[in-house]
C-alpha atoms as a PDB file:
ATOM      1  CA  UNK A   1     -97.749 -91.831 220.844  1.00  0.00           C
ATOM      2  CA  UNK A   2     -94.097 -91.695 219.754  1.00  0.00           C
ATOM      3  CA  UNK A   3     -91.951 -89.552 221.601  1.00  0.00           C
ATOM      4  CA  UNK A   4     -88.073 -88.402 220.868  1.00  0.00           C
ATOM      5  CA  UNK A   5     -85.762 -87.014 223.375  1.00  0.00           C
ATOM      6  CA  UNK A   6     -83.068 -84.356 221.495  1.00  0.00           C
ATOM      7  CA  UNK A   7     -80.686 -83.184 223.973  1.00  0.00           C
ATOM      8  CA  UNK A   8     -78.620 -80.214 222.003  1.00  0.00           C
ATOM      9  CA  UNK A   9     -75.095 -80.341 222.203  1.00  0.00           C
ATOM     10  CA  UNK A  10     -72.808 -78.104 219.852  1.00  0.00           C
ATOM     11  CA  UNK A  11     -68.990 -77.978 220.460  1.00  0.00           C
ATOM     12  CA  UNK A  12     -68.950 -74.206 220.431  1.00  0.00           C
ATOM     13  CA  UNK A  13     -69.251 -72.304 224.212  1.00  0.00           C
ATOM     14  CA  UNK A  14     -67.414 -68.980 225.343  1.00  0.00           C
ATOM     15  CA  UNK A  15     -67.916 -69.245 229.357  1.00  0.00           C
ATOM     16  CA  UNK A  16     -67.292 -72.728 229.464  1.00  0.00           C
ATOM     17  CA  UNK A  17     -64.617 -74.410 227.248  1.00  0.00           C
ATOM     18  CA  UNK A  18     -66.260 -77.449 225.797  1.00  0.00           C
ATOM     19  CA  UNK A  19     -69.010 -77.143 228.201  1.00  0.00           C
ATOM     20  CA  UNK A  20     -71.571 -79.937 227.406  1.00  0.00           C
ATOM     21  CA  UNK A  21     -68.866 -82.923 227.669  1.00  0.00           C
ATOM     22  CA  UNK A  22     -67.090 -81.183 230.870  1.00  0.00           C
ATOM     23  CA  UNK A  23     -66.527 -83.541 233.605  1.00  0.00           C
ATOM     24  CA  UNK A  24     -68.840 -83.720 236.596  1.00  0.00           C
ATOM     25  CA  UNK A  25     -68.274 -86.177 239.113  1.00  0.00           C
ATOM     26  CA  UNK A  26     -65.597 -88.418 236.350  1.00  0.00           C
ATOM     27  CA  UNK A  27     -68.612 -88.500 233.670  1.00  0.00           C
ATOM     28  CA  UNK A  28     -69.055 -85.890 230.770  1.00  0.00           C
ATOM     29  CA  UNK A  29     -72.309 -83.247 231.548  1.00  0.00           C
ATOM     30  CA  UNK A  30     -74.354 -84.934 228.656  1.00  0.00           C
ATOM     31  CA  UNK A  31     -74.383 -88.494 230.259  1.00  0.00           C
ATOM     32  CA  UNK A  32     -76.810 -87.127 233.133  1.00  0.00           C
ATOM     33  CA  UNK A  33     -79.567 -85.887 230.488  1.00  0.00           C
ATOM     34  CA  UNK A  34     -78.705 -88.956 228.253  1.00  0.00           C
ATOM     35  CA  UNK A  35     -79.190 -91.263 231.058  1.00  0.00           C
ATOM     36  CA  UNK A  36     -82.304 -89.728 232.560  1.00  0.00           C
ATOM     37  CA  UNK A  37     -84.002 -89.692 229.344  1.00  0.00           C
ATOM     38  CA  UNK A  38     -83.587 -93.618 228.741  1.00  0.00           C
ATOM     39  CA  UNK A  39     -84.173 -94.381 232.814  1.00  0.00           C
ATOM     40  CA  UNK A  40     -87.918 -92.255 232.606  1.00  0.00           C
ATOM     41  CA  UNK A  41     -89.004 -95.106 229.764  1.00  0.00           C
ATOM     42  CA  UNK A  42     -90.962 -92.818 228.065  1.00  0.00           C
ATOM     43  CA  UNK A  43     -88.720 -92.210 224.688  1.00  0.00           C
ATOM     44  CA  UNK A  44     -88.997 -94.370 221.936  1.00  0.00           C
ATOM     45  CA  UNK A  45     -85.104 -92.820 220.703  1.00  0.00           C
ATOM     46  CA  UNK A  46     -82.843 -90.440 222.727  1.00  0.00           C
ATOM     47  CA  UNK A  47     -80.751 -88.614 220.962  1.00  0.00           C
ATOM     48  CA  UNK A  48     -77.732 -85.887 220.840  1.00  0.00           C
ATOM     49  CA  UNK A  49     -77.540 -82.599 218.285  1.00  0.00           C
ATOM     50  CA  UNK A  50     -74.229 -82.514 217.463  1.00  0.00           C
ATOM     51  CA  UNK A  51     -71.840 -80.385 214.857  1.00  0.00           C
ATOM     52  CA  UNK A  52     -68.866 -82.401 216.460  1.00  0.00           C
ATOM     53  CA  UNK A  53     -67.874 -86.362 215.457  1.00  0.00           C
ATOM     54  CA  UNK A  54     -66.046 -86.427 219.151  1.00  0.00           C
ATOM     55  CA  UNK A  55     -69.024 -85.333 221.031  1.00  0.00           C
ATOM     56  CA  UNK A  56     -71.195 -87.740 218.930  1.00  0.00           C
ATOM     57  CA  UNK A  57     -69.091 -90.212 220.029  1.00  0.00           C
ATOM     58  CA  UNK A  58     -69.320 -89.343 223.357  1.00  0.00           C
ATOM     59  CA  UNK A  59     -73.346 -89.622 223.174  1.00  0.00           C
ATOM     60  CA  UNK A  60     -72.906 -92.895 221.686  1.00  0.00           C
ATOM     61  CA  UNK A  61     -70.946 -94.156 224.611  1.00  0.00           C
ATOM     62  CA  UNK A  62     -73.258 -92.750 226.836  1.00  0.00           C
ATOM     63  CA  UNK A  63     -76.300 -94.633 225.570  1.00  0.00           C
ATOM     64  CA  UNK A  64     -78.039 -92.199 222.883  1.00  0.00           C
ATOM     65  CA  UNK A  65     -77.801 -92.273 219.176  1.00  0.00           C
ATOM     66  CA  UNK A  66     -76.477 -89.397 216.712  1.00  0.00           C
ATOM     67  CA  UNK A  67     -78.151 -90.647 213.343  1.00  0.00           C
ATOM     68  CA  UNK A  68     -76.368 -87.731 211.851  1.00  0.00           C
ATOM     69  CA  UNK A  69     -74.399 -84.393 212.786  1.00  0.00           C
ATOM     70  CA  UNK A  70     -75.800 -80.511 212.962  1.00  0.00           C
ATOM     71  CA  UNK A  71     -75.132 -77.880 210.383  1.00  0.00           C
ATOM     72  CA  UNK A  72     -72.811 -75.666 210.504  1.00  0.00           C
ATOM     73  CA  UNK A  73     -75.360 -73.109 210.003  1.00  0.00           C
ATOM     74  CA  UNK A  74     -77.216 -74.593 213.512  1.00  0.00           C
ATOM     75  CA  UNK A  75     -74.120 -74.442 215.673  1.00  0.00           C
ATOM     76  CA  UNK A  76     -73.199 -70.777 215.724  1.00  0.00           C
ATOM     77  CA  UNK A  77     -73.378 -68.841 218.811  1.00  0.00           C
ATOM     78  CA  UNK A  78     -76.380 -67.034 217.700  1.00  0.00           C
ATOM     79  CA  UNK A  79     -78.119 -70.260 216.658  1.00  0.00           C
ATOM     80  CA  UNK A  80     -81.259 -70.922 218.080  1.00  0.00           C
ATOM     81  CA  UNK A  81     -82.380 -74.353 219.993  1.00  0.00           C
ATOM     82  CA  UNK A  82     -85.616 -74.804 218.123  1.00  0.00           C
ATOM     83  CA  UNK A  83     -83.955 -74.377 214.566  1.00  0.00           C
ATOM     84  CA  UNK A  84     -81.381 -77.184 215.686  1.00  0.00           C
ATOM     85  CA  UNK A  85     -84.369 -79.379 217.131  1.00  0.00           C
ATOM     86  CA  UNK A  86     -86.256 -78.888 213.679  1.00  0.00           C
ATOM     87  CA  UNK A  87     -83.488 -79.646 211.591  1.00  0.00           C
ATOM     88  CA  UNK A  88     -83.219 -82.942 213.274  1.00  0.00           C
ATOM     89  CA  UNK A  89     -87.067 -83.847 213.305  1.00  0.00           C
ATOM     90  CA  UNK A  90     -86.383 -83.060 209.486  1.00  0.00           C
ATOM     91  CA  UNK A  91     -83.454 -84.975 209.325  1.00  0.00           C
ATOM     92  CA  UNK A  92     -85.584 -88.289 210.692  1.00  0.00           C
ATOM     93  CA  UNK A  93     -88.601 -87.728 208.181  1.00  0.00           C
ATOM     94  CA  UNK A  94     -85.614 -88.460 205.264  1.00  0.00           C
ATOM     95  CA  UNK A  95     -85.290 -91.533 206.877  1.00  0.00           C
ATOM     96  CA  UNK A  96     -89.149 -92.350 207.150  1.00  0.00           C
ATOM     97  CA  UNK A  97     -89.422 -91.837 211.004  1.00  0.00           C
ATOM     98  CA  UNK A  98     -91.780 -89.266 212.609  1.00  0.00           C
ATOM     99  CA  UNK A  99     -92.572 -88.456 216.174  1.00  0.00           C
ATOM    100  CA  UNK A 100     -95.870 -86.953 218.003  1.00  0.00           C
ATOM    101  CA  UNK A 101     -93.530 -85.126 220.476  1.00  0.00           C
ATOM    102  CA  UNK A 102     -90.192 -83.785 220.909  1.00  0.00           C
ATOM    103  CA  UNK A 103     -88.553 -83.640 224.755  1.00  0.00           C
ATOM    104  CA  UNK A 104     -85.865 -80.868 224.961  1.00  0.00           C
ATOM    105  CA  UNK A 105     -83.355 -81.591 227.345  1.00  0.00           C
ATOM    106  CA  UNK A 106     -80.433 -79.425 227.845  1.00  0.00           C
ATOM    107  CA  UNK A 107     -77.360 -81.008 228.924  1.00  0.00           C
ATOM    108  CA  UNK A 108     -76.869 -78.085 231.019  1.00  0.00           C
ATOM    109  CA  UNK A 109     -79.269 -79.179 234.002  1.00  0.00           C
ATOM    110  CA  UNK A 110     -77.621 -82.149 235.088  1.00  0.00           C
ATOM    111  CA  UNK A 111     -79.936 -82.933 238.362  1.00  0.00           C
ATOM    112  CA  UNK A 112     -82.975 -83.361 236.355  1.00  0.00           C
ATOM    113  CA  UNK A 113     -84.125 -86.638 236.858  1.00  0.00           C
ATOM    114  CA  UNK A 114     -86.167 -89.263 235.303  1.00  0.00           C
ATOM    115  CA  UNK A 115     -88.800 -88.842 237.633  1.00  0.00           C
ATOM    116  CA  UNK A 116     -88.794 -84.947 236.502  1.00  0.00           C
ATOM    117  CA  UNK A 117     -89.165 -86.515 232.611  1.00  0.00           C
ATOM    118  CA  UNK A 118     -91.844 -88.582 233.868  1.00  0.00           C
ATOM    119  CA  UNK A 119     -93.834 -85.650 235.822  1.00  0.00           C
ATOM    120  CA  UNK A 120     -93.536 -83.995 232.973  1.00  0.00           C
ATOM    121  CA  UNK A 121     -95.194 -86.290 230.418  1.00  0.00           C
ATOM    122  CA  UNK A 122     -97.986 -86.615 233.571  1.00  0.00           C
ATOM    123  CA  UNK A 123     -99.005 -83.185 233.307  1.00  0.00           C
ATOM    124  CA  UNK A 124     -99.486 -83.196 229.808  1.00  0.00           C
ATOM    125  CA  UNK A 125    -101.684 -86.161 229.821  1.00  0.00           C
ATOM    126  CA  UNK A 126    -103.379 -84.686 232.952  1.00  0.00           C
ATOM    127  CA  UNK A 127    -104.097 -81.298 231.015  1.00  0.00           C
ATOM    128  CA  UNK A 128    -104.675 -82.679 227.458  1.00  0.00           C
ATOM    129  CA  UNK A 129    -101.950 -80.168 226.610  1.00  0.00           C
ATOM    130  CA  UNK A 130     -99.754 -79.655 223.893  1.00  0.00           C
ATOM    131  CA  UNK A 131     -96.774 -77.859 225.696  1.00  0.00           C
ATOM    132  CA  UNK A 132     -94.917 -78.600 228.865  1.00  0.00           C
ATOM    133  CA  UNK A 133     -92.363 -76.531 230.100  1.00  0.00           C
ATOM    134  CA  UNK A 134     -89.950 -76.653 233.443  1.00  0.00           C
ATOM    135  CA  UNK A 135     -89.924 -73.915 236.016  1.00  0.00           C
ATOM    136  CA  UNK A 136     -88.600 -72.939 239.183  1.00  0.00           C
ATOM    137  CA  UNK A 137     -89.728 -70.417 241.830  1.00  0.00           C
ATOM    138  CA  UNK A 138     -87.488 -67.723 241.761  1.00  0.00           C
ATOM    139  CA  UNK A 139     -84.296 -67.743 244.042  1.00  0.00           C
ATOM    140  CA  UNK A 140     -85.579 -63.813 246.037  1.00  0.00           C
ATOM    141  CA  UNK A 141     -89.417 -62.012 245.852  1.00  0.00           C
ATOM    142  CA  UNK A 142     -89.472 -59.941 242.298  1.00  0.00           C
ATOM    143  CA  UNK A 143     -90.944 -57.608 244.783  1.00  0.00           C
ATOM    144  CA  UNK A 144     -87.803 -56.888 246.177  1.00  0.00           C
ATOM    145  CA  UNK A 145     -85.980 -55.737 243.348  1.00  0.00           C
ATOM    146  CA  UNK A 146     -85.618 -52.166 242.157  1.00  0.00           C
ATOM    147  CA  UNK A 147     -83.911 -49.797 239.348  1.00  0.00           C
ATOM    148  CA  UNK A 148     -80.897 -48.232 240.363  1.00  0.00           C
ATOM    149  CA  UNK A 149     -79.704 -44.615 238.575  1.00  0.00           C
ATOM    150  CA  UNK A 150     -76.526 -43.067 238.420  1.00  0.00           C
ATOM    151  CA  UNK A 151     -76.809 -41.577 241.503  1.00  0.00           C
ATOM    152  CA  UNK A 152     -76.811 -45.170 243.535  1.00  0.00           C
ATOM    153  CA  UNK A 153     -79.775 -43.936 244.925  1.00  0.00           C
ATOM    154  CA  UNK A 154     -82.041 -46.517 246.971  1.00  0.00           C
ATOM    155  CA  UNK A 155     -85.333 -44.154 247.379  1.00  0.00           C
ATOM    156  CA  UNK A 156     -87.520 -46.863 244.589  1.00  0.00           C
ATOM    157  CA  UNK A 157     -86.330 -49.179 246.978  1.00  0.00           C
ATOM    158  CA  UNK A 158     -87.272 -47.074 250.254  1.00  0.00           C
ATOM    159  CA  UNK A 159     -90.569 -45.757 248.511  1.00  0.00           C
ATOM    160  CA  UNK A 160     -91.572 -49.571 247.798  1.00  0.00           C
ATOM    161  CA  UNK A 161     -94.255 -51.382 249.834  1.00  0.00           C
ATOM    162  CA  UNK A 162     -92.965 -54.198 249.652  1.00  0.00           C
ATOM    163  CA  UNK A 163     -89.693 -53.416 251.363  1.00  0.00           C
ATOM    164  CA  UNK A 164     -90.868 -54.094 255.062  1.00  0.00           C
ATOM    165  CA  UNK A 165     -92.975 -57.594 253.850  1.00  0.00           C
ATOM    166  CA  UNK A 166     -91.720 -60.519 255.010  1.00  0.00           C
ATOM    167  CA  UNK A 167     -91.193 -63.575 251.707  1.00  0.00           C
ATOM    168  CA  UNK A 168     -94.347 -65.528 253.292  1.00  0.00           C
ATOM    169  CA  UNK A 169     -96.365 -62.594 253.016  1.00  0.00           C
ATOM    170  CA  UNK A 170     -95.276 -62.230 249.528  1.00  0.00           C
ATOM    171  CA  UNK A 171     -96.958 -63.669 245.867  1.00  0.00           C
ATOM    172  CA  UNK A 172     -94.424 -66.435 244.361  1.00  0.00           C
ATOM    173  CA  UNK A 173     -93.465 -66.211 241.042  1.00  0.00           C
ATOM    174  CA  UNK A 174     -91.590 -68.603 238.747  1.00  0.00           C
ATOM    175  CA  UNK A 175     -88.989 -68.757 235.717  1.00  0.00           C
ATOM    176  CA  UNK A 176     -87.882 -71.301 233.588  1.00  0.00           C
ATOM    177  CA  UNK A 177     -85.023 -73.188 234.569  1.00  0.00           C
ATOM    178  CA  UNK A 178     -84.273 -74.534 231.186  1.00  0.00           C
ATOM    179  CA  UNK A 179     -84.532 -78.504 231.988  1.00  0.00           C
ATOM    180  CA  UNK A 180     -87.472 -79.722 230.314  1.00  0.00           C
ATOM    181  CA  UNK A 181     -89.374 -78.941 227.130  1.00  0.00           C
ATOM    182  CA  UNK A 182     -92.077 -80.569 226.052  1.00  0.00           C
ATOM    183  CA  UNK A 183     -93.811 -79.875 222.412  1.00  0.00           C
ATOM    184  CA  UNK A 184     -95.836 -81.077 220.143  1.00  0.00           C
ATOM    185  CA  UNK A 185     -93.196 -82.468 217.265  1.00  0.00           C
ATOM    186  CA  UNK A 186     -95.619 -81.728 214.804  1.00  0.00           C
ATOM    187  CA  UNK A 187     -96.729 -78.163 215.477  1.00  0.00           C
ATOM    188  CA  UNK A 188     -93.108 -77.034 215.907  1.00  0.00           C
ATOM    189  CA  UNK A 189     -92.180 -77.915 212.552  1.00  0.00           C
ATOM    190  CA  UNK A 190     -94.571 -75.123 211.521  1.00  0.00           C
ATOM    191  CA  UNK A 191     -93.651 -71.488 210.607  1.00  0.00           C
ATOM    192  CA  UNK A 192     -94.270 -69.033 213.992  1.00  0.00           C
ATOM    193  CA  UNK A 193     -95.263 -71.857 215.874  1.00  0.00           C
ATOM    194  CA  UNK A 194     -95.697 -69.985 219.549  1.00  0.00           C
ATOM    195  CA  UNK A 195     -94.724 -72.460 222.265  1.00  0.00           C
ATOM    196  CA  UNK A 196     -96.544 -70.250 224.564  1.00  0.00           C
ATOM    197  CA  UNK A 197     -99.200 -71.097 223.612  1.00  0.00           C
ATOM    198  CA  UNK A 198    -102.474 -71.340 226.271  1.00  0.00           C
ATOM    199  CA  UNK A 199    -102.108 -74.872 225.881  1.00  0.00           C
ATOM    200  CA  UNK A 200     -98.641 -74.482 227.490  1.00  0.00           C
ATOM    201  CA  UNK A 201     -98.412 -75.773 230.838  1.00  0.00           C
ATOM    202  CA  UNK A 202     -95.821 -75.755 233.875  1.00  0.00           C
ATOM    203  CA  UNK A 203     -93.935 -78.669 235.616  1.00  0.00           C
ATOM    204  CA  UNK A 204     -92.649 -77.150 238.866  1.00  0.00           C
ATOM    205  CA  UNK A 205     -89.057 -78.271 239.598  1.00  0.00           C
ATOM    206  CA  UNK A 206     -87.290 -77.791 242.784  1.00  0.00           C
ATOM    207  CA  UNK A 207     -84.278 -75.681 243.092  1.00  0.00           C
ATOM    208  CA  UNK A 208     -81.893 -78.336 244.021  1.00  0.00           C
ATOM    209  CA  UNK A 209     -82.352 -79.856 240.805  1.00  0.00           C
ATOM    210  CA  UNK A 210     -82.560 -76.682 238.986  1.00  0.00           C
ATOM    211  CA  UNK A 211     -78.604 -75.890 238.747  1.00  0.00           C
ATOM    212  CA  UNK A 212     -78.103 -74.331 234.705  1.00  0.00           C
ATOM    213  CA  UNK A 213     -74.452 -74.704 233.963  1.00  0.00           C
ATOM    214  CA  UNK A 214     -72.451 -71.907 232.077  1.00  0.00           C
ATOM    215  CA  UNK A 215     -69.468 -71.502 234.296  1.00  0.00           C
ATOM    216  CA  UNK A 216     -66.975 -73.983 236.284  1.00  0.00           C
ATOM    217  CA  UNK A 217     -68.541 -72.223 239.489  1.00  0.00           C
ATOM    218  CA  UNK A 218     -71.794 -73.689 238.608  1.00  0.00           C
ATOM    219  CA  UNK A 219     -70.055 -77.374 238.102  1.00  0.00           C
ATOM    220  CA  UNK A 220     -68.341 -77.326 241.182  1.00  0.00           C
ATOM    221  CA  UNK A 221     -72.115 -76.200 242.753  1.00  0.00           C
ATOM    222  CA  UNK A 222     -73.687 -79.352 241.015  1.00  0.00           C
ATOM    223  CA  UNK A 223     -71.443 -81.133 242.106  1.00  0.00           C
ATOM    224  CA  UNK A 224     -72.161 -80.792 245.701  1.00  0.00           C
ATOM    225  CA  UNK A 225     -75.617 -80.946 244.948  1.00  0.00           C
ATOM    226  CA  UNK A 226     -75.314 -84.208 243.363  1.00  0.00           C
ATOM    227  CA  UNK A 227     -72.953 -85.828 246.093  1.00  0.00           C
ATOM    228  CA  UNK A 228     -75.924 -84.302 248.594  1.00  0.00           C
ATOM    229  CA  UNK A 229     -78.385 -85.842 247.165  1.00  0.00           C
ATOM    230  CA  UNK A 230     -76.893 -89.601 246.588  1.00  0.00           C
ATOM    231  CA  UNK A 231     -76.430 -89.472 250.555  1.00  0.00           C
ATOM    232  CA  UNK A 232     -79.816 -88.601 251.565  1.00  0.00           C
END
């Protein structure tokens, strides 16, 4: 099984200037997907979508390889991951290499580690799946939450049975946290290819490695996450 690791990495972003090569800790954001990719061992190439030279140089100093640069037509703002991801896998086939699966890894969850890569790729052989996908329980109970009107009104809220039920007491549920997705690089090359498949299966993260970056706030908090962590 040959397996690529494409970690997506336009120049373009309006919260955060220049987001994916902003500094955390003294080393651009990409390096920490870059180098958790190569430390798992389970890639046979890691490497960074680009539309910029300077961030492909970047990648290239931080250990992957940038065979070639995005479109311009992949790097908008309303560009979407998986059209960037198949351009690439397209962009190898030119040059007569193919892969059974395709790891996305977004440079914007830093803490993921190699060991989260490597859990990953174990549930998929576990399940005989074809998808993988990252999650996180959710930070408060769904069961809490409730529509507000104009009136600022609280009575869904009162009316709710939940309201008085303490978190144990309460079903968890789960989002994706963006860090990890695993898919079958052949199936996603094809037209309305559903990831979501019921071959799709979760690899449960925990929080403190489940920081998304869009603003500095969220730098600053992976920061202390990461300086947490290295002293534990």
């Amino acid at each position: 099984m040959k397996n690529i690791a494409i970690i997506p990495a336009r120049s373009g972003s309006k919260g955060l200037r220049d987001k994916n090569i902003a500094k955390l800790n003294g080393k651009p954001l990409m390096y920490y997907s870059i180098r958790a990719a190569i430390d798992s061992g389970e890639f046979d190439e890691v490497m960074v979508s680009t539309d910029s030279e300077k961030y492909a140089e970047i990648a290239r100093k931080c250990g992957a390889n940038v065979p070639f640069l995005r479109s311009t037509g992949n790097s908008l703002d309303s560009s979407g991951t998986w059209d960037a991801v198949r351009e690439m896998l397209a962009a190898y086939r030119t040059i007569g290499k193919s892969f059974d699966y395709v790891m996305v890894l977004q440079p914007t969850s830093p803490l993921r580690s190699s060991d989260d890569i490597k859990m990953a790729f174990e549930i998929h052989k576990k399940k005989q799946g074809t998808n993988v996908v990252s999650v996180v329980e959710v930070e408060h109970p769904i069961q809490w939450c409730f529509r507000l009107d104009g009136s600022l009104s609280m009575r869904e809220f009162a009316q709710s049975p939940y309201n008085a039920m303490r978190r144990q007491e309460l079903e968890m549920f789960y989002r994706e946290n963006g860090a990890i997705y695993l898919v079958d690089a052949v199936k996603i090359m094809e037209e309305g290819y559903n990831l979501y498949d019921d071959n799709c299966f979760a690899c449960v993260m925990p929080r403190e490695r489940s920081v998304d970056i869009d603003y500095e706030i969220d730098l600053r908090v992976a920061e202390i996450m990461m300086n947490r962590q290295e002293k534990l």
